[in-house]
C-alpha atoms as a PDB file:
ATOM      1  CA  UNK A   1       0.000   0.000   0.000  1.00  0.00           C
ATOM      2  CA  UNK A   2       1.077   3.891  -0.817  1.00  0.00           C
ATOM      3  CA  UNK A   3      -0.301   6.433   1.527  1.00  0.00           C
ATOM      4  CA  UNK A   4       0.196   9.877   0.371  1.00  0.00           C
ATOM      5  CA  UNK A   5      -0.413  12.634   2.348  1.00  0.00           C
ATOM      6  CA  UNK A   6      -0.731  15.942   1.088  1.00  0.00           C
ATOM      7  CA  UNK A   7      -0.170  18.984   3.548  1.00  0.00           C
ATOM      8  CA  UNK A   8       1.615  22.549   4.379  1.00  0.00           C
ATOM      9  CA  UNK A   9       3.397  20.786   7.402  1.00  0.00           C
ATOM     10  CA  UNK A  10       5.162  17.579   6.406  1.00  0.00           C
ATOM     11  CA  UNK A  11       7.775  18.186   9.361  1.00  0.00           C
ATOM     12  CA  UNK A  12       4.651  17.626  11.372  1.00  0.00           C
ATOM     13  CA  UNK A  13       4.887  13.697  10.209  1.00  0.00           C
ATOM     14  CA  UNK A  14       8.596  13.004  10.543  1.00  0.00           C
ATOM     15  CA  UNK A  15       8.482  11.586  14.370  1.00  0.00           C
ATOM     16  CA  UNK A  16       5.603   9.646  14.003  1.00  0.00           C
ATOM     17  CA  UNK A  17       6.865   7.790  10.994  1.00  0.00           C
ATOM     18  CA  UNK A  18      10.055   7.168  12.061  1.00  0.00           C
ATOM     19  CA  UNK A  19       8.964   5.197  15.348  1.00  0.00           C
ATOM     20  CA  UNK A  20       6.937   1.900  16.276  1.00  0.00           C
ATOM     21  CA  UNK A  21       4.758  -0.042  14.274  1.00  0.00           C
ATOM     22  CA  UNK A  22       4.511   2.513  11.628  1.00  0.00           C
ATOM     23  CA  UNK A  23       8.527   2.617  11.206  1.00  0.00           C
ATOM     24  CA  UNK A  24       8.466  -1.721  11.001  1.00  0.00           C
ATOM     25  CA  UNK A  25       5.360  -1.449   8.340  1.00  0.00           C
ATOM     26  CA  UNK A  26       7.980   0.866   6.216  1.00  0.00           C
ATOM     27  CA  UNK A  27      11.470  -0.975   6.583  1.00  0.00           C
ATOM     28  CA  UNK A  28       9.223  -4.054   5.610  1.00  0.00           C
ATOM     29  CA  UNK A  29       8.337  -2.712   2.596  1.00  0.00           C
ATOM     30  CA  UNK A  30       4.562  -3.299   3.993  1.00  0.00           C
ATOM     31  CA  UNK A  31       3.494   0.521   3.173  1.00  0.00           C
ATOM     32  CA  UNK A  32       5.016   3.368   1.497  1.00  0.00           C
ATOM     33  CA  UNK A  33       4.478   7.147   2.846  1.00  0.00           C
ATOM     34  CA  UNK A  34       4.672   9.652   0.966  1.00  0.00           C
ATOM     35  CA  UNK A  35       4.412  13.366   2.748  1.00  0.00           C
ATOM     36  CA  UNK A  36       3.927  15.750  -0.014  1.00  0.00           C
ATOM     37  CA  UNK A  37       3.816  20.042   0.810  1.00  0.00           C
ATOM     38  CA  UNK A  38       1.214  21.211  -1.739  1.00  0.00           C
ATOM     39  CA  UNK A  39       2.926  24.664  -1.310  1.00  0.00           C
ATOM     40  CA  UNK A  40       5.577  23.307  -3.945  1.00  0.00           C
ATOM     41  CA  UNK A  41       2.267  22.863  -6.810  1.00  0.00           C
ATOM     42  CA  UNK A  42       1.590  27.180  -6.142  1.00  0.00           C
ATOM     43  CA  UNK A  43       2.702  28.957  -9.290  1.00  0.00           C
ATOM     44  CA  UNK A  44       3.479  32.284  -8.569  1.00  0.00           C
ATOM     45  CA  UNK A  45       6.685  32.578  -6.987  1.00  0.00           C
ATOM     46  CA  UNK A  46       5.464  33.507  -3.232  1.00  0.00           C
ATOM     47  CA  UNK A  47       3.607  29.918  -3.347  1.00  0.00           C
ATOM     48  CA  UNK A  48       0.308  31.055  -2.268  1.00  0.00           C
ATOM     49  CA  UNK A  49      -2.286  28.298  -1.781  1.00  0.00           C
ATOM     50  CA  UNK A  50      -4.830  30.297   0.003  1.00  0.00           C
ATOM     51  CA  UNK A  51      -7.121  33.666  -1.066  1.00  0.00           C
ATOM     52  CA  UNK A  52      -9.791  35.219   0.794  1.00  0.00           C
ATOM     53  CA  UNK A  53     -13.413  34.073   0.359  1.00  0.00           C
ATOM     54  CA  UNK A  54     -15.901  35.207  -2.190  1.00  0.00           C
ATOM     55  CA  UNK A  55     -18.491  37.190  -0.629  1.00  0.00           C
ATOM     56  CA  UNK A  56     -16.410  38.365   2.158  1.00  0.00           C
ATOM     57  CA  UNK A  57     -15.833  36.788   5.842  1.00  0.00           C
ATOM     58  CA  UNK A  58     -12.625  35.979   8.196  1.00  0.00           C
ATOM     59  CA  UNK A  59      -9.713  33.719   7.623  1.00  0.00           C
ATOM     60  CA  UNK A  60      -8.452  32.276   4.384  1.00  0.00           C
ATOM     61  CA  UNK A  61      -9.487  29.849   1.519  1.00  0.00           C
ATOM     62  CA  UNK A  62      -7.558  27.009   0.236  1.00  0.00           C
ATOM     63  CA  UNK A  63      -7.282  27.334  -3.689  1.00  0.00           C
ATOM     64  CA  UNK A  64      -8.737  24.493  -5.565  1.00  0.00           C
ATOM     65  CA  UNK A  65      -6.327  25.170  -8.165  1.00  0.00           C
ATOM     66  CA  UNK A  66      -3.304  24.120  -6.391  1.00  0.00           C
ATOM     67  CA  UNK A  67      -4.984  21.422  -4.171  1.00  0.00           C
ATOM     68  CA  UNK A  68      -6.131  20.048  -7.972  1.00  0.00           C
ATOM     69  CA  UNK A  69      -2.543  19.762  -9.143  1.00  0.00           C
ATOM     70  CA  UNK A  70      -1.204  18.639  -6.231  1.00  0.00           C
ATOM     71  CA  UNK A  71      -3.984  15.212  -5.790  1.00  0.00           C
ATOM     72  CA  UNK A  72      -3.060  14.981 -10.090  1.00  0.00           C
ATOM     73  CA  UNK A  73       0.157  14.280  -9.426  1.00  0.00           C
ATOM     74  CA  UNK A  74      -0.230  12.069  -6.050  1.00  0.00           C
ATOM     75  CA  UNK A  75      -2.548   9.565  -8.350  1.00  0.00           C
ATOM     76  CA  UNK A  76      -0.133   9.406 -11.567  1.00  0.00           C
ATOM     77  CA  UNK A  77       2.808   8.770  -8.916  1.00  0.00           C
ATOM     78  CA  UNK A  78       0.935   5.726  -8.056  1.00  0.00           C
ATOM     79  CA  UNK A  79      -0.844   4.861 -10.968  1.00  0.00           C
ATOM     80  CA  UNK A  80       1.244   1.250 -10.937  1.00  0.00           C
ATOM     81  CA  UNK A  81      -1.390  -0.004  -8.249  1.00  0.00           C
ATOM     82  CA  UNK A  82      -4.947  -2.382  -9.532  1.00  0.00           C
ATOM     83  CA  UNK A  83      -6.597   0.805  -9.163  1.00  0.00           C
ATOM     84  CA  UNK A  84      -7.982   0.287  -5.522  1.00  0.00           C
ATOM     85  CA  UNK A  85      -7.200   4.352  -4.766  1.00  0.00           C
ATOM     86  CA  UNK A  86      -9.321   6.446  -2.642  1.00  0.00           C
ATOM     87  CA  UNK A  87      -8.411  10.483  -2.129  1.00  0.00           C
ATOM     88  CA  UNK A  88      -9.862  11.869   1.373  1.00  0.00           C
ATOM     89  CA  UNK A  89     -10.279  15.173   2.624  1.00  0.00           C
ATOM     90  CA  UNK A  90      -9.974  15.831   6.447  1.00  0.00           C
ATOM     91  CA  UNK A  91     -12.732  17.993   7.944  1.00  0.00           C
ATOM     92  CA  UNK A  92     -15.313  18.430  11.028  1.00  0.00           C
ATOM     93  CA  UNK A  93     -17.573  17.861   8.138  1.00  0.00           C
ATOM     94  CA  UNK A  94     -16.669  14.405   7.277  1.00  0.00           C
ATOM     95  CA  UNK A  95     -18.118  11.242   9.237  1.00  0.00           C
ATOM     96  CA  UNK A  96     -16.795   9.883  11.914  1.00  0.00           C
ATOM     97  CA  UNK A  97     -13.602   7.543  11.798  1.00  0.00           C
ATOM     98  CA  UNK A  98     -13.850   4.393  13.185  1.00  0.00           C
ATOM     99  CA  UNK A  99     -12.148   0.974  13.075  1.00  0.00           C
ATOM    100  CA  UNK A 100     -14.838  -0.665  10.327  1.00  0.00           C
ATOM    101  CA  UNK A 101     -13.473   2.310   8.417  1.00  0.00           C
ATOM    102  CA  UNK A 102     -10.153   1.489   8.864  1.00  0.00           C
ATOM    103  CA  UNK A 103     -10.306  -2.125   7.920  1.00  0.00           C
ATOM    104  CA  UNK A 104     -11.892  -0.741   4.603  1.00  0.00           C
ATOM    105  CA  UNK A 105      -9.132   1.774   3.696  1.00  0.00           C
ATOM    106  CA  UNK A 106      -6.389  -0.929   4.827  1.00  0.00           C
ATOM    107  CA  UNK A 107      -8.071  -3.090   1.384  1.00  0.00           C
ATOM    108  CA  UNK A 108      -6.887   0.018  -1.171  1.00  0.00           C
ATOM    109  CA  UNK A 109      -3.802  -0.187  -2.977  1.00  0.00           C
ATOM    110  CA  UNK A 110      -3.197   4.006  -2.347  1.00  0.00           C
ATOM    111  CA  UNK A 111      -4.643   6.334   0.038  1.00  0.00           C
ATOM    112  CA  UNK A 112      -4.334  10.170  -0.667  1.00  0.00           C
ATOM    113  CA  UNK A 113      -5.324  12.100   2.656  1.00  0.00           C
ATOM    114  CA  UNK A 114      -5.609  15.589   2.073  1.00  0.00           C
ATOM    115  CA  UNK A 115      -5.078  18.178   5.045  1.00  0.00           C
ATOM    116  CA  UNK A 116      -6.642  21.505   5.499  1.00  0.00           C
ATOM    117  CA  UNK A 117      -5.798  24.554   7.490  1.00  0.00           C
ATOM    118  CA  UNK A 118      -6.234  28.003   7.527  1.00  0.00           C
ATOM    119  CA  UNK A 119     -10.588  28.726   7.422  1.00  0.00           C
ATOM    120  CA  UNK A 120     -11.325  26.049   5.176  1.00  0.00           C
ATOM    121  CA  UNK A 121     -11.503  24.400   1.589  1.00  0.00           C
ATOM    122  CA  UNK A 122     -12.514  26.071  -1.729  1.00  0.00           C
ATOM    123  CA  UNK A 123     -16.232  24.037  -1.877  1.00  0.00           C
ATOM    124  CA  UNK A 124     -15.642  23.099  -5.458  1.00  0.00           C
ATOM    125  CA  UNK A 125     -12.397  20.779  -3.691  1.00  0.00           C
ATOM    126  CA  UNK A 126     -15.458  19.034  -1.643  1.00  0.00           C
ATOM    127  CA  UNK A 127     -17.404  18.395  -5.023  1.00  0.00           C
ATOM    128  CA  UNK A 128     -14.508  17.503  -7.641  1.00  0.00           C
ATOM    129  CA  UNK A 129     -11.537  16.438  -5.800  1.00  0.00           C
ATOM    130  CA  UNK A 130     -12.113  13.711  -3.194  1.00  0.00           C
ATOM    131  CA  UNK A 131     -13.775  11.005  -2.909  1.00  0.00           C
ATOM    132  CA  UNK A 132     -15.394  11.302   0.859  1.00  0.00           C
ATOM    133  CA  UNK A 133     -14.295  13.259   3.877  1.00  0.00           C
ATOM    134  CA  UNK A 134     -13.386  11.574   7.357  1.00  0.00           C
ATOM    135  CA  UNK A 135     -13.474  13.293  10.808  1.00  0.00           C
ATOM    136  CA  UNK A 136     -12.448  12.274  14.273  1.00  0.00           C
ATOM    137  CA  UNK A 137     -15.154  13.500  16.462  1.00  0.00           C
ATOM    138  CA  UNK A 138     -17.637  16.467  16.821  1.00  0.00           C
ATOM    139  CA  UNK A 139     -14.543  19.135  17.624  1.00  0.00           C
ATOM    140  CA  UNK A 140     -12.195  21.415  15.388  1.00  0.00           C
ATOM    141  CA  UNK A 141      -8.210  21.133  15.207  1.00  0.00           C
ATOM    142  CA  UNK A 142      -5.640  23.768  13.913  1.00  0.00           C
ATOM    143  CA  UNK A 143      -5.546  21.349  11.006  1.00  0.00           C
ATOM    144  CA  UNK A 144      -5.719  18.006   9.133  1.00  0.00           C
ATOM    145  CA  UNK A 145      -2.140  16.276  10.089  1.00  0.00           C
ATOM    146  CA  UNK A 146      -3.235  15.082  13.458  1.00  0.00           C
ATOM    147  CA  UNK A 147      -6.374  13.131  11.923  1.00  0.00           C
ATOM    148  CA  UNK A 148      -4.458  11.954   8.972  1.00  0.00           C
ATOM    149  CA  UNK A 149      -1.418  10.860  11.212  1.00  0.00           C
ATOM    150  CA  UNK A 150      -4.440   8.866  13.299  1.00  0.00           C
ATOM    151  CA  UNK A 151      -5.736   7.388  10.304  1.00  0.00           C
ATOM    152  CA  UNK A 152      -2.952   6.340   9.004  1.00  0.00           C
ATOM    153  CA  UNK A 153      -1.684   4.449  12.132  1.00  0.00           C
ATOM    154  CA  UNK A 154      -5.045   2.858  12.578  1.00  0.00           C
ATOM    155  CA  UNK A 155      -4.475   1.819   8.937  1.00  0.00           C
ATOM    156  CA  UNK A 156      -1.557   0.734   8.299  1.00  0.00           C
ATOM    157  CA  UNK A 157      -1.352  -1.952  11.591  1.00  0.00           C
ATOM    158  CA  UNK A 158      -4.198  -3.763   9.672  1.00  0.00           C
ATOM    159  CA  UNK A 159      -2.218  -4.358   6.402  1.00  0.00           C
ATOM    160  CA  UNK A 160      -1.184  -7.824   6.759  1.00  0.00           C
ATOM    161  CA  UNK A 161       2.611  -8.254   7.933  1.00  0.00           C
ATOM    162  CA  UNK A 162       2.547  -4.845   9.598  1.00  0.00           C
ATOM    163  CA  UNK A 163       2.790  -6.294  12.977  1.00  0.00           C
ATOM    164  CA  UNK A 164       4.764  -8.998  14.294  1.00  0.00           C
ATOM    165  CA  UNK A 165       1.483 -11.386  14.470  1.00  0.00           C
ATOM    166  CA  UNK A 166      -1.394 -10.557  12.091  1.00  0.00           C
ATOM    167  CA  UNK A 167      -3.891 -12.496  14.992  1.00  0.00           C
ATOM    168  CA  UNK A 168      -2.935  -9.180  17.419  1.00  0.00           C
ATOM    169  CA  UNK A 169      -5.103  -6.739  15.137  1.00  0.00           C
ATOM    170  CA  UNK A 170      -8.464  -9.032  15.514  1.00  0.00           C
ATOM    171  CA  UNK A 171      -8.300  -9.206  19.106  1.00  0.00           C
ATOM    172  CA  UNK A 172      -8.092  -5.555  19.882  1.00  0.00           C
ATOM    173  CA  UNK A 173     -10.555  -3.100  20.815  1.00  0.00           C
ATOM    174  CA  UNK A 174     -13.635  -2.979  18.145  1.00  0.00           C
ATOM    175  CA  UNK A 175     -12.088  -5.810  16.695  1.00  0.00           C
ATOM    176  CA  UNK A 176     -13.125  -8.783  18.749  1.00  0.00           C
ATOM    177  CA  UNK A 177     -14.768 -12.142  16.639  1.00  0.00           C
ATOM    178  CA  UNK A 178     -15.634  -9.373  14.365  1.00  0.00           C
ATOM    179  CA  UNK A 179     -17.618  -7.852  16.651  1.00  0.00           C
ATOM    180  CA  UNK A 180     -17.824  -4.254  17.970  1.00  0.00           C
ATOM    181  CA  UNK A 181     -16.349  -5.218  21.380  1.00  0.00           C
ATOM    182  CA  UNK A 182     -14.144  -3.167  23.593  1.00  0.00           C
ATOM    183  CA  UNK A 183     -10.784  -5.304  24.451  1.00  0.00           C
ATOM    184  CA  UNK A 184     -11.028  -8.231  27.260  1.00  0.00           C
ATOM    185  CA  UNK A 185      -8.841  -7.224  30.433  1.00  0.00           C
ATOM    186  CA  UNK A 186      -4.958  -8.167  29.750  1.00  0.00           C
ATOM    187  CA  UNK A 187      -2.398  -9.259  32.801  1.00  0.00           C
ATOM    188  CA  UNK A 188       0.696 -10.007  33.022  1.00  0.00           C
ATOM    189  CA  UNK A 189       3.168 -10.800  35.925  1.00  0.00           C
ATOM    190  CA  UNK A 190       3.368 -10.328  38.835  1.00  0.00           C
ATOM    191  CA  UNK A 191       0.492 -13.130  39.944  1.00  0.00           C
ATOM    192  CA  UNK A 192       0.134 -10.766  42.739  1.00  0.00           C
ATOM    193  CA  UNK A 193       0.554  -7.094  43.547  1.00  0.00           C
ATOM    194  CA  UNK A 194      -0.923  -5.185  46.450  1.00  0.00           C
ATOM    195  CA  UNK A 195      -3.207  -7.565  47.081  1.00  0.00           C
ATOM    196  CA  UNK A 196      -4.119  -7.565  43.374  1.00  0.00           C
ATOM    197  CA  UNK A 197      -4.657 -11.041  41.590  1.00  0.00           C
ATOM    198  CA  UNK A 198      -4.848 -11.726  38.427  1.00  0.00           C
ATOM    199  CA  UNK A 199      -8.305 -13.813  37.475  1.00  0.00           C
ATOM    200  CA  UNK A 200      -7.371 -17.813  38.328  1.00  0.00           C
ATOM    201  CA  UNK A 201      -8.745 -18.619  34.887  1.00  0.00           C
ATOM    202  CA  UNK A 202      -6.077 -16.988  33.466  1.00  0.00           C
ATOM    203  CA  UNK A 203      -3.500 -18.984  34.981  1.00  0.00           C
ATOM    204  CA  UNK A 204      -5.424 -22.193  34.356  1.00  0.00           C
ATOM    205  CA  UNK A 205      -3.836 -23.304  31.065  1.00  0.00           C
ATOM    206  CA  UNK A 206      -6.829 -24.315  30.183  1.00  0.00           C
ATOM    207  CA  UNK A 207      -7.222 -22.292  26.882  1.00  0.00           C
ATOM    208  CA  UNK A 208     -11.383 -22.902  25.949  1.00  0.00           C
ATOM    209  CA  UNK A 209     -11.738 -21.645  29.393  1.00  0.00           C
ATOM    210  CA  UNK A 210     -10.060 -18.422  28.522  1.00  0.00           C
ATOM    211  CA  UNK A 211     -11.323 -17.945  25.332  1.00  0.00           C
ATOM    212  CA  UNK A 212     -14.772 -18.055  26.960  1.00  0.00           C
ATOM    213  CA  UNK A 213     -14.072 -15.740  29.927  1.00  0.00           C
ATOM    214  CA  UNK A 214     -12.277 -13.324  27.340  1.00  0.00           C
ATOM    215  CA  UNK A 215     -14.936 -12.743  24.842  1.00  0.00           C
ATOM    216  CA  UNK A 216     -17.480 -12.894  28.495  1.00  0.00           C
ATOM    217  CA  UNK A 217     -15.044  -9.883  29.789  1.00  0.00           C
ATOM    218  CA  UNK A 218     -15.408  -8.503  26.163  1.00  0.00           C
ATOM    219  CA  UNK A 219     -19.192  -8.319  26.013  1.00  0.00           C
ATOM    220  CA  UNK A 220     -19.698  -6.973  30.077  1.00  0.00           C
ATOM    221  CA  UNK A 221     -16.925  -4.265  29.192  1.00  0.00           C
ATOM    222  CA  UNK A 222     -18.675  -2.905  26.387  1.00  0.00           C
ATOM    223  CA  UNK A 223     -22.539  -3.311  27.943  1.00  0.00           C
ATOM    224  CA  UNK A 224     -20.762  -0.977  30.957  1.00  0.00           C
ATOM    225  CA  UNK A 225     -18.686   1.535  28.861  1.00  0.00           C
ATOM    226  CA  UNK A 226     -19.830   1.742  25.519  1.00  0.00           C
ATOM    227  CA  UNK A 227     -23.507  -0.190  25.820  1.00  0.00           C
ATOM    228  CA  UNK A 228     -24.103   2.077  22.168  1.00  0.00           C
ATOM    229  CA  UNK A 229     -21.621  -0.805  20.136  1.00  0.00           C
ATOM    230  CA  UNK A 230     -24.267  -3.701  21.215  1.00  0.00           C
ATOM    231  CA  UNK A 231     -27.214  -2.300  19.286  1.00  0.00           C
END
């Protein structure tokens, strides 16, 4: 898989995808990231990607015609793929991210995510330009690198050979039996802390027993926490 992220802050991106699961996925040769400044597709020679909007108002517009070259020239760079490409647009506006989302986007052969700052996007970038538009929650950032950064961890540790064993991404949090579960309890030593035991069941050896009080844990967890995921 390519990801390609298009944005006015790639230095923004150079910690988080030189560290963890997302540095392993890359040495691998698992997924290729691509940080792109859309500054460098501006024509004039101060680079301007923003104007102020028609019909008056605060803050600044981002230009369609530069955020139009620059997702041209992410998709021919990866043209080589089957042609399993999807180009998203960060925003408040877009629906909320979640982890069925993620296994989706972790199917695709190339990702663009595009990020926004300043007031907003040109509309006509909404209409012609993307494909959909993700969001993280009800609640504005500064910009579009912290969801796309998000998105693409959530993403990328589903692509098969990402992490060290594949069977550690379907027992996670949302991801339990295929169910929208929150995550069993985990333990580990020591047996005892502070008067603190871990569950006898646990330490049985007997693994059906487990499995059963794990996905039992699974189901009470989410009926307490999250009750919304049951239906």
């Amino acid at each position: 898989m390519k990801i390609t992220i298009l944005t006015l802050f790639p230095q923004m991106f150079e910690g988080i995808f030189s560290e963890s699961i997302i540095k392993h996925a890359i040495s691998k040769g698992v997924v290729e990231i691509d940080v792109v400044n859309f500054r460098d597709f501006a024509e004039d020679k101060h680079q301007v990607v923003d104007d102020t909007p028609y019909g008056g108002g605060a803050g600044m517009v981002l230009k369609v015609d530069v955020m139009d070259k620059a997702i041209i020239q992410s998709k021919v760079v990866s043209q080589k793929s089957s042609g399993k490409e999807r180009t998203i647009l960060m925003t408040p506006q877009g629906k909320p991210f979640d982890q069925d989302k993620a296994h989706e986007l972790a199917k695709l052969d190339n990702i663009v995510l595009v990020c926004g700052h300043y007031e907003g996007f040109d509309e006509r970038i909404r209409e012609h330009l993307v494909d959909e538009e993700i969001s993280l929650g009800d609640f504005v950032l500064s910009g579009g690198e912290i969801p796309a950064m998000a998105i693409a961890d959530a993403v990328v540790r589903l692509i098969p050979g990402a992490l060290g064993k594949d069977k550690s991404a379907e027992d996670e949090t949302f991801s339990i039996d295929g169910k929208r579960l929150l995550e069993y309890p985990q333990y580990t030593r020591p047996v005892e802390y502070k008067g603190w035991k871990v569950p006898d069941v646990l330490l049985s050896g007997n693994h059906a027993e487990i499995d059963k009080w794990r996905k039992e844990q699974a189901i009470e967890r989410t009926k307490k926490k999250r009750p919304e995921l049951l239906g």
